[in-house]
Protein backbone atom coordinates (compact mmCIF):
# COMPACT_ATOMS: atom_id res chain seq x y z
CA UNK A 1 1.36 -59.26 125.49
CA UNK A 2 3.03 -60.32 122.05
CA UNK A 3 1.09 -59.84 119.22
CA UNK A 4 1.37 -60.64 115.58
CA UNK A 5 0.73 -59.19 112.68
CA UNK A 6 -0.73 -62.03 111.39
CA UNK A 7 -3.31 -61.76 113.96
CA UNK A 8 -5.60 -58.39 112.66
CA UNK A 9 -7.52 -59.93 109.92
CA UNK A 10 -9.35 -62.13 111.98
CA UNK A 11 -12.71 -62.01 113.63
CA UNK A 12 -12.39 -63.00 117.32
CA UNK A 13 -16.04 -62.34 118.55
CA UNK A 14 -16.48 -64.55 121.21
CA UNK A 15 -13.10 -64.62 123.20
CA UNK A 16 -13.04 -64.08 126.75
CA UNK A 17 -9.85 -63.02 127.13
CA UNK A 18 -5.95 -62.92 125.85
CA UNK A 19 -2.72 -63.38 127.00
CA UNK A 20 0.86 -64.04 126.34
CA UNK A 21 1.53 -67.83 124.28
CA UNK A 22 5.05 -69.46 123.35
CA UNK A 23 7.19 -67.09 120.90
CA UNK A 24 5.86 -64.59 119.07
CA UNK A 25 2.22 -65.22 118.86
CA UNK A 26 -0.51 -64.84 121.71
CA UNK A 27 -3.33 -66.82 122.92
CA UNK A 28 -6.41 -66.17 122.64
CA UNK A 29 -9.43 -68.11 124.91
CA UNK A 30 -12.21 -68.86 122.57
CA UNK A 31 -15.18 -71.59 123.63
CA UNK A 32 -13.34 -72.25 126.76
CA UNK A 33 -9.94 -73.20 125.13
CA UNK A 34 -6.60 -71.61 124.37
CA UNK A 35 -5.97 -71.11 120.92
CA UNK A 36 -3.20 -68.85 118.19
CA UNK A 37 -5.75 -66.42 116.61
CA UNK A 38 -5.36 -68.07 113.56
CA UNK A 39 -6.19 -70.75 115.10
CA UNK A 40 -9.64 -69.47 115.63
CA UNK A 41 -10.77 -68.77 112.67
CA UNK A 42 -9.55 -71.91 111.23
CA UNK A 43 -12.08 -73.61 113.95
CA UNK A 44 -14.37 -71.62 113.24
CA UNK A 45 -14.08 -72.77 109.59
CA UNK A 46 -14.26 -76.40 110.83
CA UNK A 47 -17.23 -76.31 112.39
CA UNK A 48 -19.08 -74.49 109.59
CA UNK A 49 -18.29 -76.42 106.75
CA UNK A 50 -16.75 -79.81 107.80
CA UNK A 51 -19.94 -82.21 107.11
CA UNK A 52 -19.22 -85.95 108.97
CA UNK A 53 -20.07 -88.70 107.12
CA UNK A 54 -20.69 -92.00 109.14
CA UNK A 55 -17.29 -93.90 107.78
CA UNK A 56 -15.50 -90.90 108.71
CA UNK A 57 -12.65 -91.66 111.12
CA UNK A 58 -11.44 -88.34 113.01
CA UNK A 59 -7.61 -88.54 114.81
CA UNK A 60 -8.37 -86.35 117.79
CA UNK A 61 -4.95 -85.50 119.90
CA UNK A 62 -2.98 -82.53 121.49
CA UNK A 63 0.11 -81.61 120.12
CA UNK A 64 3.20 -83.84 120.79
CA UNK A 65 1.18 -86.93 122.52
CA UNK A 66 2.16 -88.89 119.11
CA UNK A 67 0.27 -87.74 116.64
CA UNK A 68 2.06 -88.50 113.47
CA UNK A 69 3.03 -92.01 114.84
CA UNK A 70 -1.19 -92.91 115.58
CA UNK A 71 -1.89 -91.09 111.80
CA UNK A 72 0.73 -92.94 110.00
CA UNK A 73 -0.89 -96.58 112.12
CA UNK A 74 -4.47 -95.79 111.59
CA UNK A 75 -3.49 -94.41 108.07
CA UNK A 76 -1.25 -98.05 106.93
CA UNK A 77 -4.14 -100.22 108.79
CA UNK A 78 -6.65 -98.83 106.76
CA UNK A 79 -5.35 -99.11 103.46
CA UNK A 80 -3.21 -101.99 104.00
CA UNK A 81 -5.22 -103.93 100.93
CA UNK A 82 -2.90 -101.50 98.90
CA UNK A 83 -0.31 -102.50 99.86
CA UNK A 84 -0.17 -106.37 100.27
CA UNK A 85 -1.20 -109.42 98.59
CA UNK A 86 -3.82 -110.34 100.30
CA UNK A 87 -6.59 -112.42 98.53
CA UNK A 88 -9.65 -110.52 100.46
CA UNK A 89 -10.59 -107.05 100.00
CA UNK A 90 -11.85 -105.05 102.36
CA UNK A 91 -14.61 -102.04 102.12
CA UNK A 92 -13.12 -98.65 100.49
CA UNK A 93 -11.08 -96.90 102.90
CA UNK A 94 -12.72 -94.32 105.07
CA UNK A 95 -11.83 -90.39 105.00
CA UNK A 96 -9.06 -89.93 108.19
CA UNK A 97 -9.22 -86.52 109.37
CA UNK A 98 -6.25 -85.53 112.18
CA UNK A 99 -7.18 -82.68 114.61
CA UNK A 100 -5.95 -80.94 117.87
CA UNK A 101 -9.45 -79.25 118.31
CA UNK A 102 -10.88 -80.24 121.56
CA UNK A 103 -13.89 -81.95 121.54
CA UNK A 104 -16.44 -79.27 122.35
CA UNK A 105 -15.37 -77.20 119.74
CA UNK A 106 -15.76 -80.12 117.08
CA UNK A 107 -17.93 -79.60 114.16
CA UNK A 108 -21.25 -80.56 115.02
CA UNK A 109 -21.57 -83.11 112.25
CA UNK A 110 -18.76 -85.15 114.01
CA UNK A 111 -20.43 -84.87 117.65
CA UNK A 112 -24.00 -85.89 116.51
CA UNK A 113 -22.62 -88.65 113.72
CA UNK A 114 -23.76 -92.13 114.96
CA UNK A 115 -21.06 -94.10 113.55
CA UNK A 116 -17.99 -92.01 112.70
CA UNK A 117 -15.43 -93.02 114.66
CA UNK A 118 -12.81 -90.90 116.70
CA UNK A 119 -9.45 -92.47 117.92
CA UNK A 120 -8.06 -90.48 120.50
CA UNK A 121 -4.34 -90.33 121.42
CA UNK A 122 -2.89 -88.44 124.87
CA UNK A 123 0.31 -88.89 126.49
CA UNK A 124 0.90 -87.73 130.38
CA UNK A 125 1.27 -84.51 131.09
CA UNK A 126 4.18 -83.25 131.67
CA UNK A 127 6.15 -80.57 129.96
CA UNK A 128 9.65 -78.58 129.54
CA UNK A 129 10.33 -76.01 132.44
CA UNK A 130 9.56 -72.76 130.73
CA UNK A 131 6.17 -73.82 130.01
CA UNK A 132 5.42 -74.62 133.31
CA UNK A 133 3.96 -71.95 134.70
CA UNK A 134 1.53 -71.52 131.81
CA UNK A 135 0.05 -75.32 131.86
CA UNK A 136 -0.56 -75.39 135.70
CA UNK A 137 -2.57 -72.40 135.40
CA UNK A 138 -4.18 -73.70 132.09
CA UNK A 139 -2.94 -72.10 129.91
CA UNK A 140 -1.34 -74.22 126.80
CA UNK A 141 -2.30 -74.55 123.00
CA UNK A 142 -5.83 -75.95 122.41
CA UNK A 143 -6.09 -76.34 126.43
CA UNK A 144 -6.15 -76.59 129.58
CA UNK A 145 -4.64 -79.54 128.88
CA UNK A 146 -7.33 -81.30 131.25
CA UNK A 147 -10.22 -80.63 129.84
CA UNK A 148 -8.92 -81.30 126.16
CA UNK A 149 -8.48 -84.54 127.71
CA UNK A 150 -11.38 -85.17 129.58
CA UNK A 151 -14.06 -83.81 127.07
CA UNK A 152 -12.70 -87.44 124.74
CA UNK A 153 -12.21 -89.45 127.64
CA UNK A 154 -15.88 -89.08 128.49
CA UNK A 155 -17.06 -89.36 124.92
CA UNK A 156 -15.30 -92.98 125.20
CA UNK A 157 -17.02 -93.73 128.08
CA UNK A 158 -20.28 -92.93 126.76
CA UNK A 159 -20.53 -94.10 123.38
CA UNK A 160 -17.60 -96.71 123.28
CA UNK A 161 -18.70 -97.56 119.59
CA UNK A 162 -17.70 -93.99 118.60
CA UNK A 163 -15.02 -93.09 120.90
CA UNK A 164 -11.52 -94.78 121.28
CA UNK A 165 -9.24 -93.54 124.17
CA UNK A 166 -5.18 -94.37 123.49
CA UNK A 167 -2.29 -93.50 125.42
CA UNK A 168 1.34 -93.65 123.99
CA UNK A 169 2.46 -94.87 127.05
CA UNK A 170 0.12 -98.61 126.32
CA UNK A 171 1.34 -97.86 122.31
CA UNK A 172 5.04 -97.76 123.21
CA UNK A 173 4.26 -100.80 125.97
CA UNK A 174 2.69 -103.02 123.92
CA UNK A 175 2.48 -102.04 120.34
CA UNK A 176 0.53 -105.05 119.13
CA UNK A 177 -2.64 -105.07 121.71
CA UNK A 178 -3.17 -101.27 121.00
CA UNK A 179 -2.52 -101.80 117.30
CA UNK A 180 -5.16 -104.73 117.03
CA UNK A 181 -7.68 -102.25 119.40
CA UNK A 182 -7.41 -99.67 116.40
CA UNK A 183 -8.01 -101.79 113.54
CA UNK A 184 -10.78 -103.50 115.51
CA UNK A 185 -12.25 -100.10 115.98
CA UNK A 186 -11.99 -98.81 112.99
CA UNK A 187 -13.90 -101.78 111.35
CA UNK A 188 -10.41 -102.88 109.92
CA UNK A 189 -9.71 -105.49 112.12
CA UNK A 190 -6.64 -108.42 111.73
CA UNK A 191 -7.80 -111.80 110.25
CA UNK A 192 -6.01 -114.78 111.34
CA UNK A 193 -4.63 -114.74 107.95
CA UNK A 194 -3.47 -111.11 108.74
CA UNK A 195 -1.85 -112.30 112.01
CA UNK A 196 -0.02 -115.57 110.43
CA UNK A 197 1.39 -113.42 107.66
CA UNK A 198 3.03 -111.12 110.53
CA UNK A 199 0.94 -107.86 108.62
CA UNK A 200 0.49 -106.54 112.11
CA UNK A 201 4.65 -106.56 112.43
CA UNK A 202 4.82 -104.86 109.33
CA UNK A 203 2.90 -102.12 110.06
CA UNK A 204 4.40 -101.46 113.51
CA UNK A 205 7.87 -101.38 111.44
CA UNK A 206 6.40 -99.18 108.63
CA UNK A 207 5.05 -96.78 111.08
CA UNK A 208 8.07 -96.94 114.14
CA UNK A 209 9.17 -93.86 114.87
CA UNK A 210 12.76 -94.58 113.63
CA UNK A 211 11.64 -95.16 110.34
CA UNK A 212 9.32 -92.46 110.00
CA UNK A 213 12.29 -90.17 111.24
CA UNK A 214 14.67 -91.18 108.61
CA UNK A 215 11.89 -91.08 105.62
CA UNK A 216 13.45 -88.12 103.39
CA UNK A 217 10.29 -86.27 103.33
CA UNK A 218 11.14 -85.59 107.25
CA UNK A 219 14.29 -85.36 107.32
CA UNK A 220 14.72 -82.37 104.63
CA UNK A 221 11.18 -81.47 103.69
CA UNK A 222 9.68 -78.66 105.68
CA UNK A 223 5.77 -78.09 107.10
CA UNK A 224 5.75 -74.54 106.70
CA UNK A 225 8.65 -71.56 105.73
CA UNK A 226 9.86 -71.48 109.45
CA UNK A 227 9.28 -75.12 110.79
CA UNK A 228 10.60 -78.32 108.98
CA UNK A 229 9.10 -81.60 108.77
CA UNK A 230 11.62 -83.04 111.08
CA UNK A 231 10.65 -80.84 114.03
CA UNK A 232 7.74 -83.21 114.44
CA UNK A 233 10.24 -85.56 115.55
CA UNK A 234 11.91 -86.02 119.48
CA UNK A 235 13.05 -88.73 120.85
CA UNK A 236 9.93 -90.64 120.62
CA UNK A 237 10.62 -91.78 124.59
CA UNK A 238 8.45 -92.16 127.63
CA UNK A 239 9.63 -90.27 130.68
CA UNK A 240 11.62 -88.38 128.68
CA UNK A 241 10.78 -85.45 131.17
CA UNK A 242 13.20 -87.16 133.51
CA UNK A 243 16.27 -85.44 132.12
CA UNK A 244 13.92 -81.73 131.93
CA UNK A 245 12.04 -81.41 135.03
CA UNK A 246 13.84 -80.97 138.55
CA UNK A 247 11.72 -83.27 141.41
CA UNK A 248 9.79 -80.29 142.72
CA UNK A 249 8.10 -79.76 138.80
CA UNK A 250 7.16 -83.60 138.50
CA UNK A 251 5.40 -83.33 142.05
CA UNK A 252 3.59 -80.46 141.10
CA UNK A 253 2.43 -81.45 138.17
CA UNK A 254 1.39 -84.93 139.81
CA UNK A 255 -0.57 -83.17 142.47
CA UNK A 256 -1.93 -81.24 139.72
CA UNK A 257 -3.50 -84.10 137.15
CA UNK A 258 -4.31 -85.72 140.24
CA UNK A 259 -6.61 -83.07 141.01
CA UNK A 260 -7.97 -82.61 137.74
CA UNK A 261 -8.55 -86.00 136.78
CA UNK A 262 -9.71 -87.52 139.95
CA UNK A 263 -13.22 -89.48 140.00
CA UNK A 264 -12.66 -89.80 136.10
CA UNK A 265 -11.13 -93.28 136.26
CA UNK A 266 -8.50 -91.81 134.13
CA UNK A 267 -4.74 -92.77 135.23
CA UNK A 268 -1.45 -91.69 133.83
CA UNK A 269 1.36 -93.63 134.54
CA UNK A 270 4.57 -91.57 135.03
């Protein structure tokens, strides 16, 4: 198994097990879900001392399912009075919070707040070969990938108010409907004003992946010593898994998410 040295100062009480993650660090099951150990004890921060208040808005996603590009939207819709001329103002902006932590691990401030909101972004499943092995049997950062997904999807379900289930496929599709969902949402909705002024255009142009790519703060700034900003960055495609995974991957993975996800009225389109 690899370990870390970064990984002895923490506490892991509660872990079922361990086994072998991507590079150099391991994973550690805590809660039900796969996470670095440092990981852990950051969660276990979270859910201590993170205290929801009702205007909160909390960013829920896994990693790579277009994170930065549904931060940077609900981010530029929310304080958009900032930044335009606009002759109304709205209400001061509420706190955004972005996480990967799936929702039963969430502080329990956020879970039992009746009016913070949580806008939840996925994208369908399916990853490069050498992880492959790992996410059928489960095993991928803050997963199984399945029930990360599920544990939001049903929030959604039950308490649309609070719960708002994205995909990037629909945001790459059609932009505008998904971008007028969020603001609605978030209690920052479009006006017709808004809409005859094109603000909603603007914002999908501040916040397209192109031109977050070329800002300078991602292309030379970096997110930690080893890992620049402009890591955060692919292709920004759909289906990009076309040119990575050979047929008999994609119809395992089908079969798989099939599997998982059936009776949920949750659908992926690949």
């Amino acid at each position: 198994m690899a370990t870390s040295d970064n990984e002895k100062p923490f506490d892991l009480s509660g872990n079922s097990s361990a086994r072998d993650g991507f590079g150099y660090f391991a994973f550690h099951q805590y809660q039900g879900f796969w996470f670095y150990a440092k990981g852990i004890e950051n969660v276990k921060d979270f859910q201590q001392n993170f205290k929801a208040l009702d205007t909160d808005i909390v960013i829920a996603t896994l990693p790579k399912a277009g994170t930065t590009w549904l931060k940077a939207l609900a981010y530029a819709i929310v304080n958009r009075p900032r930044y335009n001329h606009l002759e109304h103002e709205l209400d001061s902006p509420s706190r955004l919070t972005a996480t990967h932590v799936p929702y039963p691990s969430l502080p329990e401030s956020i879970r039992s707040c009746i009016n913070c909101k949580e806008d939840n972004g996925y994208r369908a499943p399916l990853s490069i070969e050498e992880a492959l092995e790992f996410f059928c049997s489960g095993v991928s950062i803050f997963g199984p990938f399945w029930d990360h997904i599920l544990g939001y999807w049903k929030e959604s379900l039950e308490n649309p108010h609070r719960g708002l289930f994205l995909k990037y496929e629909d945001l790459k599709k059609e932009p505008k409907t998904q971008a007028r969902r969020l603001a609605e949402f978030m209690g920052y909705g479009f006006s017709t004003e808004d809409e005859s002024r094109g603000v909603i255009e603007e914002i999908l142009h501040l916040c397209s992946f192109q031109n977050l790519k070329d800002l300078d703060v991602n292309k030379n700034g970096n997110f930690t010593d080893r890992v620049k900003n402009i890591e955060f960055y692919r292709k920004g495609e759909v289906a990009d898994w076309k040119n990575h995974l050979r047929l008999p991957m994609v119809e395992r993975l089908d079969r798989l998410v099939n599997d998982k996800f059936q009776g949920s009225g949750l659908v992926f389109e690949n």
